[in-house]
Protein backbone atom coordinates (compact mmCIF):
# COMPACT_ATOMS: atom_id res chain seq x y z
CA UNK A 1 -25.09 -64.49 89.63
CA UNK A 2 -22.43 -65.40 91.90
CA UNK A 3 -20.54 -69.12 91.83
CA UNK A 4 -22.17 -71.31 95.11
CA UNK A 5 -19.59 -72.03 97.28
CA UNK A 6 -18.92 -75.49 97.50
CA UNK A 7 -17.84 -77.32 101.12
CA UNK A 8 -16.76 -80.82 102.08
CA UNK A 9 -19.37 -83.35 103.58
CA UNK A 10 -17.57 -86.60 105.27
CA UNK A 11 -21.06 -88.29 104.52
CA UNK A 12 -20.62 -87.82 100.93
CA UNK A 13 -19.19 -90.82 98.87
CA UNK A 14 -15.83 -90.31 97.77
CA UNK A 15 -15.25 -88.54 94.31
CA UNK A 16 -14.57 -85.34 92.69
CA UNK A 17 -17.78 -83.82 92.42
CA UNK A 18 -19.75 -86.28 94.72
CA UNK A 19 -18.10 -85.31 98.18
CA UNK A 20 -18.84 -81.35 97.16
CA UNK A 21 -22.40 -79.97 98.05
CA UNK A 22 -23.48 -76.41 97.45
CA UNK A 23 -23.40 -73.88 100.37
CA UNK A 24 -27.22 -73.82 102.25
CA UNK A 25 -27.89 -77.28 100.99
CA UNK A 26 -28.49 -80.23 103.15
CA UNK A 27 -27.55 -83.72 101.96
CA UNK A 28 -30.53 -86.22 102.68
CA UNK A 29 -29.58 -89.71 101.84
CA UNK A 30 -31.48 -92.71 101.62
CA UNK A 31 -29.50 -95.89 101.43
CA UNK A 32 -27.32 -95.39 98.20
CA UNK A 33 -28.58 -92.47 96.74
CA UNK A 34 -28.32 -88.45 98.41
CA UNK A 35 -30.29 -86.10 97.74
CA UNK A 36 -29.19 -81.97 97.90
CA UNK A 37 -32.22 -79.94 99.81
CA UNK A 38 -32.27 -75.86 99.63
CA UNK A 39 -32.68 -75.15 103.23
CA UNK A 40 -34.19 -72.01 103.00
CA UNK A 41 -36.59 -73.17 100.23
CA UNK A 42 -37.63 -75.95 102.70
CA UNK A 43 -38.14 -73.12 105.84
CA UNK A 44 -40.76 -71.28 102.79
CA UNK A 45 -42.25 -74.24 102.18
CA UNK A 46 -42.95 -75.07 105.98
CA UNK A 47 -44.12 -72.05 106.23
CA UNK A 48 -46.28 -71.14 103.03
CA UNK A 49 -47.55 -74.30 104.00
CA UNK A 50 -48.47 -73.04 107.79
CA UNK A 51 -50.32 -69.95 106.01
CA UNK A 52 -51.83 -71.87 103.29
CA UNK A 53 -52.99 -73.99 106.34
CA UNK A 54 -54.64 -70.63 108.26
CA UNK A 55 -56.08 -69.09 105.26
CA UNK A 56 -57.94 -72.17 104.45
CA UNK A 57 -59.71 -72.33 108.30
CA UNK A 58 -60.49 -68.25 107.79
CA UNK A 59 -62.08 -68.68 104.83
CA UNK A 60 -64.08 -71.73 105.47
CA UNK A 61 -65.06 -69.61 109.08
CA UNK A 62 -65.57 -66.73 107.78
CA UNK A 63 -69.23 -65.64 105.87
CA UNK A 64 -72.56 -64.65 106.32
CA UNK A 65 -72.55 -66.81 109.37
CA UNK A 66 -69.49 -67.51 111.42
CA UNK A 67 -68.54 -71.03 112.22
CA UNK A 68 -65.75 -71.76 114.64
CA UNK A 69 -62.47 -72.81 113.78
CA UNK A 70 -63.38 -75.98 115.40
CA UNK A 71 -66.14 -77.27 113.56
CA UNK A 72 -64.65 -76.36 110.44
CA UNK A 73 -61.87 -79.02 111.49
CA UNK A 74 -64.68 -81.18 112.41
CA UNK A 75 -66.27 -80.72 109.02
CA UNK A 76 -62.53 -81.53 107.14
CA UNK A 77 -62.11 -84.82 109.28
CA UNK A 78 -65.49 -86.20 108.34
CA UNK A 79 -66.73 -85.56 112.00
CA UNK A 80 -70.51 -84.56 112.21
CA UNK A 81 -71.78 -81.02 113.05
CA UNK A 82 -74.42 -79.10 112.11
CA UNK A 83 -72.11 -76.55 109.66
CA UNK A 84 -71.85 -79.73 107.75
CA UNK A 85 -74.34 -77.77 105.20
CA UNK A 86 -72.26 -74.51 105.50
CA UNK A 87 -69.02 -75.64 105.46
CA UNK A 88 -68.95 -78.66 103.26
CA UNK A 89 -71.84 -78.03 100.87
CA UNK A 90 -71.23 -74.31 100.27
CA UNK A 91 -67.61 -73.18 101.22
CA UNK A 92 -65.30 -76.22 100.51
CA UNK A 93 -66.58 -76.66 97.09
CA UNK A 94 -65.85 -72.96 95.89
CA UNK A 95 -62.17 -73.15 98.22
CA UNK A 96 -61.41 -76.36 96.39
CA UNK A 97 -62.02 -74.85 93.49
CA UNK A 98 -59.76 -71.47 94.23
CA UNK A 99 -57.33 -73.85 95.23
CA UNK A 100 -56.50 -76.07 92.58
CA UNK A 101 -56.74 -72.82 90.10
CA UNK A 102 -54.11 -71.61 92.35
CA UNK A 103 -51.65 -73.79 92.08
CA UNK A 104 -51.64 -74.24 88.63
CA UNK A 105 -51.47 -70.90 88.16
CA UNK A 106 -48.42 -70.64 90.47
CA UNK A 107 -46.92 -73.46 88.75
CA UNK A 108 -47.80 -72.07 84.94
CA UNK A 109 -46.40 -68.77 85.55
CA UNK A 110 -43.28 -70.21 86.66
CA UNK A 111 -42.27 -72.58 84.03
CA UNK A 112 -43.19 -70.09 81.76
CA UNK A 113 -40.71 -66.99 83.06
CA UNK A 114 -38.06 -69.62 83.25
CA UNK A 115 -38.22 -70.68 80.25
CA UNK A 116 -38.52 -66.81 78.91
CA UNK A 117 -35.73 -65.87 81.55
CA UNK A 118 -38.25 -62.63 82.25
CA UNK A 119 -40.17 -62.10 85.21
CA UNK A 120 -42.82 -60.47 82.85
CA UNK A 121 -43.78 -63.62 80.72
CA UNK A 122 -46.92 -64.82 82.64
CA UNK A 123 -49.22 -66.27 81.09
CA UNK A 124 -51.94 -63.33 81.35
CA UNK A 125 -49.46 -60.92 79.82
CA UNK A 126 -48.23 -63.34 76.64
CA UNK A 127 -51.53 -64.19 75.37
CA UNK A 128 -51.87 -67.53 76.52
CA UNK A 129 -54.68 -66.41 79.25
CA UNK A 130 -56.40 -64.21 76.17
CA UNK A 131 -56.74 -67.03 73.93
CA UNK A 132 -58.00 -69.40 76.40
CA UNK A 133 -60.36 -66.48 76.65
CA UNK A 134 -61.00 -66.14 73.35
CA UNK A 135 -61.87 -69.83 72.47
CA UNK A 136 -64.00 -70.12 75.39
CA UNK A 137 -66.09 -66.99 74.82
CA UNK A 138 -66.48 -68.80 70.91
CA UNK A 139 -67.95 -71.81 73.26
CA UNK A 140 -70.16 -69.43 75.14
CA UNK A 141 -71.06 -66.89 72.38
CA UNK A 142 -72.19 -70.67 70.31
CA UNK A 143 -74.16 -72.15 72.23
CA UNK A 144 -72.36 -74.27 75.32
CA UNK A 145 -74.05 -73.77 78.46
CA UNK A 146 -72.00 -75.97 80.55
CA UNK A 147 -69.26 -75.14 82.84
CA UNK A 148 -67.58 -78.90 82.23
CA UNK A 149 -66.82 -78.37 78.89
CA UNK A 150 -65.09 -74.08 79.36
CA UNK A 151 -61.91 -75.94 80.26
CA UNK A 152 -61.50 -78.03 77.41
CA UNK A 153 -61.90 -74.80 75.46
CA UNK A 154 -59.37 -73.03 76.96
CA UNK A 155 -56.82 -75.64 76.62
CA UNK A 156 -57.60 -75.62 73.08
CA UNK A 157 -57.38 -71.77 72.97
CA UNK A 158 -54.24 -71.84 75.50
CA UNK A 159 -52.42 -74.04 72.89
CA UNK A 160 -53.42 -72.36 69.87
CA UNK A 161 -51.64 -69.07 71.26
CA UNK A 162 -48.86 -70.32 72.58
CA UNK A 163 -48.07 -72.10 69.23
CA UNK A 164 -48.00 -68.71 67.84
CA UNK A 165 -46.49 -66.70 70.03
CA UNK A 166 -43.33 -69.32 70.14
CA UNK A 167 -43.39 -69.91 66.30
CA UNK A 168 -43.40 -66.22 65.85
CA UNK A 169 -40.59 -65.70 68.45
CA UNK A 170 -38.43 -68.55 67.20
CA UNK A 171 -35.51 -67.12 65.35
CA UNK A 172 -32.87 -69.93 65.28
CA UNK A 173 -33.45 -69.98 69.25
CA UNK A 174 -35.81 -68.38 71.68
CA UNK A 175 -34.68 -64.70 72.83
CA UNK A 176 -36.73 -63.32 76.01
CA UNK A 177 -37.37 -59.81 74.85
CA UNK A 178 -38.89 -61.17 71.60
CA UNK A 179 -40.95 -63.81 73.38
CA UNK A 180 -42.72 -61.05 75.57
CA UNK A 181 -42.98 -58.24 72.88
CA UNK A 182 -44.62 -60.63 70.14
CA UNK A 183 -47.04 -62.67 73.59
CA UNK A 184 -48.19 -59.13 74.36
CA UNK A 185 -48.69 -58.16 70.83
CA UNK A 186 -51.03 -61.45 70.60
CA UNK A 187 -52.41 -60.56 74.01
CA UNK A 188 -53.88 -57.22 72.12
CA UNK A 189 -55.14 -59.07 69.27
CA UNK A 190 -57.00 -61.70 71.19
CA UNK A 191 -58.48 -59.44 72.86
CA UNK A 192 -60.13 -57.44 70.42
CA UNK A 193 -61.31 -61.12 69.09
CA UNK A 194 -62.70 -61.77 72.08
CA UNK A 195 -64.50 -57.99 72.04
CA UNK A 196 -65.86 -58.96 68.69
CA UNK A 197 -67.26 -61.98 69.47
CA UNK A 198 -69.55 -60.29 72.60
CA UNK A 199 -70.52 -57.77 70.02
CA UNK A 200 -72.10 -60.88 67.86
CA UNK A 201 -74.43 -62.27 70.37
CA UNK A 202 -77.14 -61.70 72.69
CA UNK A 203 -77.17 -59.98 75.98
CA UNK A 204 -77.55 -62.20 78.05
CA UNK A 205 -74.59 -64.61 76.60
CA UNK A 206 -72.69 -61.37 76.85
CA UNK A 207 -73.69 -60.69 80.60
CA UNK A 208 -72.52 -64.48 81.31
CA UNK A 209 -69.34 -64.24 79.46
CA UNK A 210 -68.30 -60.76 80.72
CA UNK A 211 -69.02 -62.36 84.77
CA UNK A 212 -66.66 -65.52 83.76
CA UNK A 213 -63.98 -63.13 82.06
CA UNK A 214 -63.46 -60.88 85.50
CA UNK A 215 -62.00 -64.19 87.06
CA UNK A 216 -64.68 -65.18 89.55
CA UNK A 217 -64.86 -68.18 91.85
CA UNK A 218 -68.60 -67.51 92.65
CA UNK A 219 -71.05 -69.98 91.98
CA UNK A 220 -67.94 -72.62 91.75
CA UNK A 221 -68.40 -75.86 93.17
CA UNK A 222 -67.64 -79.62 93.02
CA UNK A 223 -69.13 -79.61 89.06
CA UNK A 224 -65.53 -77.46 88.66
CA UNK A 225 -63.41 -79.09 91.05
CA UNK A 226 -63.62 -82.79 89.93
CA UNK A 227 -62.48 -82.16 87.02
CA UNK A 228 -59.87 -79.66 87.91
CA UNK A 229 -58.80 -81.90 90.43
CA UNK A 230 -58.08 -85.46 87.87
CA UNK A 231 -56.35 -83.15 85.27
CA UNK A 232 -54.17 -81.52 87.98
CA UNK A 233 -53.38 -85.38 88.95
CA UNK A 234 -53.26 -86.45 85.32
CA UNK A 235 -50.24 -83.46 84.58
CA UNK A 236 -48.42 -84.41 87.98
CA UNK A 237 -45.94 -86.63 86.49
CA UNK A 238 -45.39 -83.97 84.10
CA UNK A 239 -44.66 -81.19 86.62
CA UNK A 240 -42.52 -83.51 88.31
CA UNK A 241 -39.74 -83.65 85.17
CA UNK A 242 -40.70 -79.87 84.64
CA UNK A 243 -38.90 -79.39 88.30
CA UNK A 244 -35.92 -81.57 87.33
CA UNK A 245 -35.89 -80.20 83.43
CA UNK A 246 -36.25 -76.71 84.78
CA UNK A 247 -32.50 -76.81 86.35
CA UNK A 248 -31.13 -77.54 82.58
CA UNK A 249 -33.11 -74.65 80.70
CA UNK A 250 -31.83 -72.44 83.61
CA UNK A 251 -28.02 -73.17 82.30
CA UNK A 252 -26.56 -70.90 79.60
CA UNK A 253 -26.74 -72.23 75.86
CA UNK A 254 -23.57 -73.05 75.66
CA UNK A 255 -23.16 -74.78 78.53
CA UNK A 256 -26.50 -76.51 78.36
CA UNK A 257 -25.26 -77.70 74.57
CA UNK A 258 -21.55 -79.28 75.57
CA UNK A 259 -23.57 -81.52 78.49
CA UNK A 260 -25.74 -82.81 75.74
CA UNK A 261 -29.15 -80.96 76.31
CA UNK A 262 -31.19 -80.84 73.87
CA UNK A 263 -32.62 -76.95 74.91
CA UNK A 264 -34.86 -77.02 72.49
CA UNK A 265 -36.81 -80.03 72.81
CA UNK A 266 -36.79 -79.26 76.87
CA UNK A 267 -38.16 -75.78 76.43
CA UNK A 268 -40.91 -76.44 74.34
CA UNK A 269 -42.09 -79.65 77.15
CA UNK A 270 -42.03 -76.99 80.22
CA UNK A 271 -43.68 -74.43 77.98
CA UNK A 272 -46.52 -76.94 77.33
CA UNK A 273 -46.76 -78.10 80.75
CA UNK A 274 -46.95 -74.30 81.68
CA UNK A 275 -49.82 -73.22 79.01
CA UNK A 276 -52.12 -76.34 79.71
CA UNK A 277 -51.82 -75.45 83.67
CA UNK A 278 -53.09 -71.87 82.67
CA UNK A 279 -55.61 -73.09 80.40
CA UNK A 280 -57.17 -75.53 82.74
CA UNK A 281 -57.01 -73.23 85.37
CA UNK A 282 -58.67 -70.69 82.96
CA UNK A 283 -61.54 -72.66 81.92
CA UNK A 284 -62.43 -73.52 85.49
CA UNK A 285 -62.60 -69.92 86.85
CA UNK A 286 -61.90 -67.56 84.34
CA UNK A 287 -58.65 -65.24 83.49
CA UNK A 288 -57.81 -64.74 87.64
CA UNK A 289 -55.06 -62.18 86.46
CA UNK A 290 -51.65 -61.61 87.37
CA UNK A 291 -51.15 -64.52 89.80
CA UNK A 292 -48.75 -66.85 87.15
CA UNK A 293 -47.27 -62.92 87.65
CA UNK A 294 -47.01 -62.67 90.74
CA UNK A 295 -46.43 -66.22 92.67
CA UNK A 296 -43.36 -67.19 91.15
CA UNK A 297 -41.72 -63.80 91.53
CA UNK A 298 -42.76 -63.75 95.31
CA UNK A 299 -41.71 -67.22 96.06
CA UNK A 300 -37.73 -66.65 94.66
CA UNK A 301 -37.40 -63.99 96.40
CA UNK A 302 -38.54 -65.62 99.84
CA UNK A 303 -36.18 -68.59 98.99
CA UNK A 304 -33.33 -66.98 97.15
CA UNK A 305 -32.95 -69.83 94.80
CA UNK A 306 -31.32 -69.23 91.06
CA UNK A 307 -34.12 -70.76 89.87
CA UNK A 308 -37.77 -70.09 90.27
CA UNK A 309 -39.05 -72.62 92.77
CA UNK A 310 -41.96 -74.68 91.78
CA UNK A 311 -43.30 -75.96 94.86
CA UNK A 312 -43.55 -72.15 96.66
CA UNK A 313 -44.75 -70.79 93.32
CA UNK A 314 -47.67 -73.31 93.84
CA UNK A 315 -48.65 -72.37 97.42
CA UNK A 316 -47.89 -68.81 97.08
CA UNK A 317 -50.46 -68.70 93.82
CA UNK A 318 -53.12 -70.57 96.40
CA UNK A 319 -52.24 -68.73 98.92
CA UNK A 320 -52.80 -65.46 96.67
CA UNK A 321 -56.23 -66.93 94.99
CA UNK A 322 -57.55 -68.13 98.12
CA UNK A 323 -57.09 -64.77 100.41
CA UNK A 324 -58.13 -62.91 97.17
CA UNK A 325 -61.39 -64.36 97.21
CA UNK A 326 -62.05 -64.66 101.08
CA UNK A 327 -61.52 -60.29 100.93
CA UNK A 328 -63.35 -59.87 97.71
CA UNK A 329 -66.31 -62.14 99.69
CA UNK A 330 -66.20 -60.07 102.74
CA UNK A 331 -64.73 -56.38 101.74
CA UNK A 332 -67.78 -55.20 100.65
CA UNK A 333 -70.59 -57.81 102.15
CA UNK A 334 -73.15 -58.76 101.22
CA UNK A 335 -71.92 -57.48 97.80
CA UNK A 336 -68.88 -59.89 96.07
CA UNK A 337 -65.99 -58.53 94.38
CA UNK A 338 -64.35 -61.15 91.78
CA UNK A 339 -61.19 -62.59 92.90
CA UNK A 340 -59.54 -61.41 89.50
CA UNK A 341 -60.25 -57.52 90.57
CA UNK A 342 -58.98 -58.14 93.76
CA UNK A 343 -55.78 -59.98 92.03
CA UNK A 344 -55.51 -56.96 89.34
CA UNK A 345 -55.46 -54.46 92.00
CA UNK A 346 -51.96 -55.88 93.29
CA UNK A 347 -50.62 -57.45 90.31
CA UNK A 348 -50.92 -54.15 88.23
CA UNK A 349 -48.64 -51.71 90.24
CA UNK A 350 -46.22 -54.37 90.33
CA UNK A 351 -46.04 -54.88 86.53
CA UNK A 352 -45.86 -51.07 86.20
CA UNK A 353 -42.91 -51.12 88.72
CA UNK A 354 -41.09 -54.41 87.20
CA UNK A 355 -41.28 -52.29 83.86
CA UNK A 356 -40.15 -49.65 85.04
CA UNK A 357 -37.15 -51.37 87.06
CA UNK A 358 -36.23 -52.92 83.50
CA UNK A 359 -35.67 -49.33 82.06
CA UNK A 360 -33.67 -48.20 84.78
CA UNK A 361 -31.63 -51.16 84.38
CA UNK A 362 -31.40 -50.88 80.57
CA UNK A 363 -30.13 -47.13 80.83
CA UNK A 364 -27.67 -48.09 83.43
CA UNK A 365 -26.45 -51.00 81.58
């Protein structure tokens, strides 16, 4: 990775490192402080925003019966029309929903590959999304019925495999290739739990379980989004020192070490932050695969940051549940696809190609 080059600003106050700002930044100050700003990050922003923004008005427009863009605003203002029933009772609930599980899949995925350093540590592929799946199949295969209490499972389950996966992986410090190897070997494990546990119970428990596991926002609604949406608000201050944290784990060892980091300590916090996003997400509409894969990977590229950028990792994961679910609603009408096949579809040629990219790079190396 090449050194930023650093430039002058007159605006700056005077000092040796303070009056030096990184090429493509913009210094914002307010009174005695400055703050640096990525422009380009801040162009994807505006404009995942601006999609984000579209998406949202298709898919609320968009369904058995067509409502115009209009009185879907109408309907988001609190104006009345008679879509009020369409729009706000049926739609908004399940786009809330798809939302929220978005972004904190976005999010998840990428405090977890920078922590890793590999664009392959997602959450689906290192376990964590296999043993929220595994706990909350336990819940279903037992006896809980309701759809409140799946994301408290998967936390639990989210946890409980990413405790192993990093105690397992810890060898006097955390090495990326041996974080993914021994996730996925957990991922195949949990699994198989998970297979063995359908195998122990009725049909119809099975039936239910197998339509959550495909990643489905169907039949999602308010019950799923209240929730979602307090322990989204609950983990904010958390993301927000996982955005200023991130910038230290992103550092080398030894230079992280002679500023006084303690790496450890910081990697294990984003790592948490990252699994209880997933699990929460999870437990509100099932493993939705590949997006922790695929959001945070889009959303460097389109900025062109060294690090992977939280706030376009969030949007682009809506953006990618959202318009997942409005095609898998409409693709094959009046028949639903799950959002997680839809998902799958595109996030499984691009693992295929990421690994094989990593070869190529390996033999060249």
């Amino acid at each position: 990775m090449s050194t930023p080059t650093l430039t002058k600003d007159p605006n700056l106050a005077k000092g040796p490192a303070r009056g030096m700002r990184p090429a493509g930044y913009t210094v914002l100050r307010a009174g005695r402080g400055a703050l640096l700003l990525h422009r380009r990050s801040a162009v994807v922003v505006a404009i995942l925003s601006v999609v984000l923004a579209a998406v949202v008005v298709v898919y609320l427009s968009v369904g058995e019966s067509t409502v115009p863009p209009a009185e879907v605003l109408k309907v988001l203002l609190g104006q009345e029309t008679p879509h009020q029933l369409v729009v706000g009772e049926l739609r908004l609930p399940r786009l809330t929903v798809g939302l929220l599980v978005g972004l904190a899949f976005g999010v998840a995925g990428a405090l977890i590959q920078t922590v890793a350093r590999n664009p392959l540590a997602s959450p689906d592929i290192i376990g964590i999304s296999q043993g929220a799946t595994a706990v909350t199949v336990a819940g279903l295969v037992y006896g809980v019925t309701s759809f409140t209490l799946l994301p408290y499972f998967s936390v639990a389950g989210g946890l409980l495999a990413a405790a192993l996966v990093y105690l397992f992986a810890w060898r006097g410090g955390l090495h990326a290739t041996r974080f993914v190897l021994i996730g996925i070997g957990f991922a195949v494990v949990l699994r198989s739990v998970t297979s063995l546990l359908l195998t122990k119970t009725d049909h119809v428990v099975a039936a239910q379980a197998q339509i959550w596991m495909t990643g489905s926002l169907n039949g999602r609604g308010w019950e799923e989004a209240r929730p979602l949406s307090w322990a989204l608000l609950v983990l904010l201050p958390a993301v927000v020192w996982a955005a200023y944290a991130q910038r230290s784990v992103s550092l080398d060892d030894d230079t992280a070490t002679a500023l006084g980091i303690r790496l450890g300590r910081t990697r294990a916090g984003l790592v948490l932050v990252g699994v209880v996003l997933a699990s929460i997400a999870t437990g509100a509409a099932g493993p939705v695969d590949f997006v922790a894969l695929l959001a945070p990977q889009i959303a460097r590229r389109l900025t062109r940051t060294a690090q992977i950028p939280l706030l376009s990792s969030a949007l682009m994961g809506a953006v990618i549940v959202v318009l997942g679910d409005l095609i898998g609603r409409r693709m094959l009408a009046p028949t639903e696809l799950p959002v997680g096949v839809l998902t799958a579809a595109v996030g499984a040629p691009y693992l295929i190609w990421l690994l094989i990219r990593g070869r190529a790079s390996g033999r060249t190396s």
